[in-house]
Protein backbone atom coordinates (compact mmCIF):
# COMPACT_ATOMS: atom_id res chain seq x y z
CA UNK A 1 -7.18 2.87 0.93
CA UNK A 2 -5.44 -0.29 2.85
CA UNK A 3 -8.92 -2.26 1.49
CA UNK A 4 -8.73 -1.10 -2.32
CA UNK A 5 -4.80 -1.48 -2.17
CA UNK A 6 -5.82 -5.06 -1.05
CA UNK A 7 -8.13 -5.94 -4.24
CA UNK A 8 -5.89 -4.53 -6.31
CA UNK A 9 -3.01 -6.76 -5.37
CA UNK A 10 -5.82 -9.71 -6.28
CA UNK A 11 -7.97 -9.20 -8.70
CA UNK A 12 -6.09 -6.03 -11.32
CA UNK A 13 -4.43 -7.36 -14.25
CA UNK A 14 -4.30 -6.55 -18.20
CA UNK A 15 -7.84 -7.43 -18.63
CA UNK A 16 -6.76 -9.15 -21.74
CA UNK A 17 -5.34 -11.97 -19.90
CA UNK A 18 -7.10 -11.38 -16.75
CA UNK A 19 -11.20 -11.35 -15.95
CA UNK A 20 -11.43 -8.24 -14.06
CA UNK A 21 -14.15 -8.45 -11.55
CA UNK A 22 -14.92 -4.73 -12.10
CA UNK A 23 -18.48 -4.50 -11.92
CA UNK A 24 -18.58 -5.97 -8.34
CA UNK A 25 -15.57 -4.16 -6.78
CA UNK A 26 -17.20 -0.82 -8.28
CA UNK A 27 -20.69 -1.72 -6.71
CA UNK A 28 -22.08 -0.12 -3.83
CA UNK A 29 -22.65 -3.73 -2.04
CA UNK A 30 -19.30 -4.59 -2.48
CA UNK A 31 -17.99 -1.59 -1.00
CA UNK A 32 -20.72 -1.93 2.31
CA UNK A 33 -19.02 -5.83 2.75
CA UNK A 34 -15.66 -4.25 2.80
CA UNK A 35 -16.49 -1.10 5.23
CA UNK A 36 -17.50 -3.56 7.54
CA UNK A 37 -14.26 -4.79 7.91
CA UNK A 38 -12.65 -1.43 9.05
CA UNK A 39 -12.45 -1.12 13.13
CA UNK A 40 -12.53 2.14 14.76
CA UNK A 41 -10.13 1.73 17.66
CA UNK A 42 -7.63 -0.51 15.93
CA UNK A 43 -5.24 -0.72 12.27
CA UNK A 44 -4.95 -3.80 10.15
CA UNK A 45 -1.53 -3.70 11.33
CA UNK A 46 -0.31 -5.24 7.73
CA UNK A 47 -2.20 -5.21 4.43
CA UNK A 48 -5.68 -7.13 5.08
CA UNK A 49 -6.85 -9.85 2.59
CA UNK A 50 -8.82 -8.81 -0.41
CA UNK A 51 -12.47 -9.02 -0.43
CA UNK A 52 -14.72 -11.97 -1.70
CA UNK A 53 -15.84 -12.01 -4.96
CA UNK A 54 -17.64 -15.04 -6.50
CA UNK A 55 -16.17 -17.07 -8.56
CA UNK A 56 -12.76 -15.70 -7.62
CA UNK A 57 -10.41 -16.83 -5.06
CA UNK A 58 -10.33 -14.47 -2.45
CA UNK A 59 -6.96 -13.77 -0.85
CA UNK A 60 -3.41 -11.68 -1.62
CA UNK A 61 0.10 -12.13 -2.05
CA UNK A 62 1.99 -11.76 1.21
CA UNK A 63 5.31 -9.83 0.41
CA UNK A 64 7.90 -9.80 3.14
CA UNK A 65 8.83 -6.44 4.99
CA UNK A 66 12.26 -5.85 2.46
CA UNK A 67 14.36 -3.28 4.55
CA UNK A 68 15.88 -1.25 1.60
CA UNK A 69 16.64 2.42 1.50
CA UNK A 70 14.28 4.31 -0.39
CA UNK A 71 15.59 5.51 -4.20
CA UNK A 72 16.43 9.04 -4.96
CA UNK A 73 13.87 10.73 -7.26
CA UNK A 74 16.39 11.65 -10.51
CA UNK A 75 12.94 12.22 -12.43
CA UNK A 76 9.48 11.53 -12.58
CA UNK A 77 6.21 11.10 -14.20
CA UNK A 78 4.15 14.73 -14.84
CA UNK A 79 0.91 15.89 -14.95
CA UNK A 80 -1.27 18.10 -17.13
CA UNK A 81 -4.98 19.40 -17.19
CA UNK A 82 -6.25 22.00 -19.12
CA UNK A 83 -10.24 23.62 -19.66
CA UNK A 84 -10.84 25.81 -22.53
CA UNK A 85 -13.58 28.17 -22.99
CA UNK A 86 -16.33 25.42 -24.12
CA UNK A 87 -16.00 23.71 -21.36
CA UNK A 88 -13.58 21.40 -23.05
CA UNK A 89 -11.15 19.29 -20.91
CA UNK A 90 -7.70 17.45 -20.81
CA UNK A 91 -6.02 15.34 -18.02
CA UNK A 92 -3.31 13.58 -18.87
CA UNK A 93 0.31 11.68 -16.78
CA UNK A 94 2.49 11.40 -19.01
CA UNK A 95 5.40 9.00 -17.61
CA UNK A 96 7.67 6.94 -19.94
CA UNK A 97 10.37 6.32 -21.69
CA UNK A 98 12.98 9.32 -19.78
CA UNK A 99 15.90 9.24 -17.79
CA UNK A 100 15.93 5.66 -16.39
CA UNK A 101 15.53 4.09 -20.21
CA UNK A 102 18.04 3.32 -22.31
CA UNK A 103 19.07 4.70 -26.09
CA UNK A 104 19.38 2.05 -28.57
CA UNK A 105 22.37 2.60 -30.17
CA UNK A 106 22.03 3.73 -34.01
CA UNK A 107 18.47 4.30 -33.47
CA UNK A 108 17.90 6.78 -31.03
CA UNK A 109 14.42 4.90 -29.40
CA UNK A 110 13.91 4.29 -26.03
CA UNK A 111 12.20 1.40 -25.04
CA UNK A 112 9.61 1.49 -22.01
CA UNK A 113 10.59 0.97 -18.58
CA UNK A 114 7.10 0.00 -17.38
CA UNK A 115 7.97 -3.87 -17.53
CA UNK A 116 9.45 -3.16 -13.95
CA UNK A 117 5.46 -3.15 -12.66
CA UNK A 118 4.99 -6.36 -13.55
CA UNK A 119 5.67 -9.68 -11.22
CA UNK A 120 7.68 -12.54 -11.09
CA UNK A 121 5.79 -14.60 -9.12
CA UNK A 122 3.37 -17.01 -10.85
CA UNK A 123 0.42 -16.74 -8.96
CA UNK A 124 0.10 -12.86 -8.85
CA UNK A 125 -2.16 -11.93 -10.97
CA UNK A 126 0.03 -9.08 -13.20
CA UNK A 127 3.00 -11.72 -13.43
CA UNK A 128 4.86 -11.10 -16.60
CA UNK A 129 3.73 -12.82 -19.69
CA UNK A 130 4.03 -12.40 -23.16
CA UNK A 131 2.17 -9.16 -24.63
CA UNK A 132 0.66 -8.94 -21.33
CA UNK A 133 0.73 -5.08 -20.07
CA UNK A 134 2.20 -3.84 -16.09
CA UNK A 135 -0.53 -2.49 -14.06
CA UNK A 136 0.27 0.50 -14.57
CA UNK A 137 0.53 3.68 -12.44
CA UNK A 138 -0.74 6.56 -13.91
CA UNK A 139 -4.18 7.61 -12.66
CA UNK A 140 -5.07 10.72 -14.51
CA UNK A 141 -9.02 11.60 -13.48
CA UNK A 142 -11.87 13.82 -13.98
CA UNK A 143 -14.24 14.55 -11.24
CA UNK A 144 -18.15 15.74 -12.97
CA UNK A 145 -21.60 16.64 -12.42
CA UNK A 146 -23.21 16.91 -15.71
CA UNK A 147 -23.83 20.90 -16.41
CA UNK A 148 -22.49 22.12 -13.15
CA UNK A 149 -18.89 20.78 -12.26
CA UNK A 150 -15.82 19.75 -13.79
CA UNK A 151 -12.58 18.66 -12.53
CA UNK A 152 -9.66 17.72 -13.95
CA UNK A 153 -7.04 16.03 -11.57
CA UNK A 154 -4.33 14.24 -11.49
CA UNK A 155 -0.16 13.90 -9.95
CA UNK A 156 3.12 12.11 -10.81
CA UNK A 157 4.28 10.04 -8.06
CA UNK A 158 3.41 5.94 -8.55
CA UNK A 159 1.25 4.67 -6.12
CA UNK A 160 1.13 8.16 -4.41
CA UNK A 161 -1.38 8.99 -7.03
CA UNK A 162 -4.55 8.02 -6.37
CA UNK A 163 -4.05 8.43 -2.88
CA UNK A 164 -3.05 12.52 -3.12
CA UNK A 165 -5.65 12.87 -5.27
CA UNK A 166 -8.48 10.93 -3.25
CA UNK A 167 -7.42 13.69 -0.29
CA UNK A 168 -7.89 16.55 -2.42
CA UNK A 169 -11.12 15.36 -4.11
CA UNK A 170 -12.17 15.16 -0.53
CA UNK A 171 -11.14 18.71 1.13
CA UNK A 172 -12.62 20.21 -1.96
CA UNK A 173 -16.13 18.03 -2.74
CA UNK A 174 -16.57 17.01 1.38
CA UNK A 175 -15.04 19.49 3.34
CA UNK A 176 -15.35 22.74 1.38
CA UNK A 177 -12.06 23.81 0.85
CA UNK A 178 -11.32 25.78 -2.37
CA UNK A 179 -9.20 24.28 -4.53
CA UNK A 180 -5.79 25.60 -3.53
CA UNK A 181 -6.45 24.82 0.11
CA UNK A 182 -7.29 21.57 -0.83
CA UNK A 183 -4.13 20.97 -2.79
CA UNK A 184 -2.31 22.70 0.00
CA UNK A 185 -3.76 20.64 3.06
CA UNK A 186 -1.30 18.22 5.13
CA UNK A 187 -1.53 14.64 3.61
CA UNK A 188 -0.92 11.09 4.69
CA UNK A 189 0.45 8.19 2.53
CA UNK A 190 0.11 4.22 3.49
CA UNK A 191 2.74 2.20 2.41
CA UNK A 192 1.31 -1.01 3.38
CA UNK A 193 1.19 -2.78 0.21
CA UNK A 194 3.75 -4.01 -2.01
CA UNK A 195 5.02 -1.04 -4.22
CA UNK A 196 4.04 -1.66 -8.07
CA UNK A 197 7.86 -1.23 -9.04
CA UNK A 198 10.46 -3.61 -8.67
CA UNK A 199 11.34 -4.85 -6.00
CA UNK A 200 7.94 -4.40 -4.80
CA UNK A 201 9.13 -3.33 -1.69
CA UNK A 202 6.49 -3.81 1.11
CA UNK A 203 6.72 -2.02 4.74
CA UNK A 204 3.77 -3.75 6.87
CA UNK A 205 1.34 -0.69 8.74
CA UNK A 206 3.56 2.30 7.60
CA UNK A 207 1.70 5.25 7.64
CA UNK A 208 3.62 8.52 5.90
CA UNK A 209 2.13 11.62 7.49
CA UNK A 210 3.24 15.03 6.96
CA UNK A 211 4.40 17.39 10.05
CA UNK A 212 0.79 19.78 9.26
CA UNK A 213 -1.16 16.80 10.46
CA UNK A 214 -0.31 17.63 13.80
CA UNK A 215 1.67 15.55 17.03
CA UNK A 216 -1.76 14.99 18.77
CA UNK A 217 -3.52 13.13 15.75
CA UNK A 218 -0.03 11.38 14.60
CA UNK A 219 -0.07 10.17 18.19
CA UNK A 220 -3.66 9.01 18.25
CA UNK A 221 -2.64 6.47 14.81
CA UNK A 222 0.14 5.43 16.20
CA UNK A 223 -1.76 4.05 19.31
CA UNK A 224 -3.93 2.47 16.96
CA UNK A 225 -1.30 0.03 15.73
CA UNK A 226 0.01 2.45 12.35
CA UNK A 227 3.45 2.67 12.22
CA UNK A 228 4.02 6.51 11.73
CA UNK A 229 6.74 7.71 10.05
CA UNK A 230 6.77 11.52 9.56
CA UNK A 231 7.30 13.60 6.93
CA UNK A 232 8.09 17.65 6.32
CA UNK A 233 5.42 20.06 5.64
CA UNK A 234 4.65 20.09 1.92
CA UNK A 235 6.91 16.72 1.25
CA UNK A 236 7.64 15.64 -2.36
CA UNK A 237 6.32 11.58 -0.73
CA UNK A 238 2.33 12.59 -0.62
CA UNK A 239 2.17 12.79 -4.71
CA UNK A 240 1.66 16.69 -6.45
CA UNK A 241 -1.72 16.86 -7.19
CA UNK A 242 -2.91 19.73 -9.87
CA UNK A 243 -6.66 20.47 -10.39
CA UNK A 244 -8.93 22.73 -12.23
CA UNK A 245 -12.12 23.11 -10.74
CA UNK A 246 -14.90 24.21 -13.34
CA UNK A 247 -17.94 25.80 -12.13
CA UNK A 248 -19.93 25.28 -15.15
CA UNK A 249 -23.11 27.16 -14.34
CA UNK A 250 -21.13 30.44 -12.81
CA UNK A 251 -18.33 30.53 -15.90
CA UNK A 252 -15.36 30.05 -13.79
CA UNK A 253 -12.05 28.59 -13.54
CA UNK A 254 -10.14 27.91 -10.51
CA UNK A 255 -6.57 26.19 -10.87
CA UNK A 256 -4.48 24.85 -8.71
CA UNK A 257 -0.82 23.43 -8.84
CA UNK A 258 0.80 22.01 -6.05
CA UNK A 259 4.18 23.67 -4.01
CA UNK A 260 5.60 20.52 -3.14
CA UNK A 261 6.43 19.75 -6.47
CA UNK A 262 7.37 22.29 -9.50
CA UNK A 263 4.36 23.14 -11.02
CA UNK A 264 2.26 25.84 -11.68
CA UNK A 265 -1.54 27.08 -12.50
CA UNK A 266 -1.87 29.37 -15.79
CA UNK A 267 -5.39 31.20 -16.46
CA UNK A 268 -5.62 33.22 -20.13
């Protein structure tokens, strides 16, 4: 996650504005280069430098450590996924324009908060520019095997998302949990990477793990070089990751919604 959080500080951008080296950060060569960098014994320590692509200047933006207290969570994005009878499916975040966006007066609109993902700093590459879109957030997926499986998946929580939802793609596809377990199962976050909302706050090796993880293993990172900082069991910080896993072939439908955030699982 530290690696991909690294590229993306680098090379994502509104694709409009900025080339997108996609095809090489999705390829399985790329992705054996950047493995390579990952040491077994020891943590990056701070967020490492994004990988080499040609005809792109490797490297990131360094943010400094900003010592800030962390907001209160007022509201938030949701999430949605639904599978009909056909095999249809739906997965959608939707996250704007709520309780941190204005009313214009006499009109009743609210305009879109989301220009607080963008950058101010002229070398990033999703600085502000004209009718140039954030990097956005929202990461609503689907999870397939053509004729046999289908998952929908997805969570509110910024750049909590994709990481929740990598873990629970993982107990269910890897480690053979079922789909509540998998949504249930202690999480970690890493926070070492600048935050895609204003201020882009950035806390160098942080490593959010919830108290189900265990003192032994916490331990264990932390004499790696991650700088733990624990969380409650079931804590609203590791994202709330809802799924419906589809078993195509058998006819079934197993949801799952995730207790530590409201939400719920509906079959009918």
């Amino acid at each position: 996650m530290n690696l991909c959080f690294a590229d993306r500080e680098r090379y994502y951008g509104d694709p409009r504005f900025v080339d997108v080296p996609m095809e090489t950060l999705l390829s399985r060569a790329y992705a054996q280069e950047r493995l390579k960098t990952i040491r077994s014994d020891r943590a990056f320590g701070e967020l490492p430098p994004a990988g080499a692509v040609a005809c792109h200047v490797a490297g990131h933006v360094r943010k400094p450590s900003v010592a800030v207290g962390e907001p209160g969570l007022p509201g938030d994005t949701s999430y949605v996924c639904v599978v009909d009878a056909q095999g249809n499916a739906f997965s959608a975040t939707p996250s704007d324009v709520s309780w941190e966006s204005p009313v214009i007066p006499g009109l009743g609109l609210c305009p879109s908060p989301r220009g607080s993902q963008s950058w101010a700093e002229p070398n990033h590459t999703s600085v502000a520019a004209p009718g140039k879109r954030p990097r956005l957030t929202p990461n609503p997926a689907m999870a397939m095997r053509r004729a046999e499986f289908l998952m929908p998946f997805g969570s509110p929580g910024g750049d909590l998302q994709p990481q929740g939802m990598l873990q629970v793609l993982l107990n269910h596809l890897v480690f053979g949990m079922d789909i509540q377990q998998a949504v249930e199962a202690p999480r970690f976050i890493t926070r070492n990477f600048p935050d895609s909302f204003e201020p882009h706050t950035y806390y160098p090796g942080r490593l959010d793990v919830e108290q189900g993880v265990g003192k032994p293993t916490g331990e264990a990172l932390a004499a790696m070089g991650h700088q733990v900082n624990w969380l409650p069991d079931l804590s609203l910080k590791t994202a709330g990751v809802c799924a419906i896993s589809a078993d195509i072939k058998g006819g079934k439908l197993y949801g799952a919604a995730d207790p530590r955030r409201t939400g719920r699982a509906m079959g009918w």
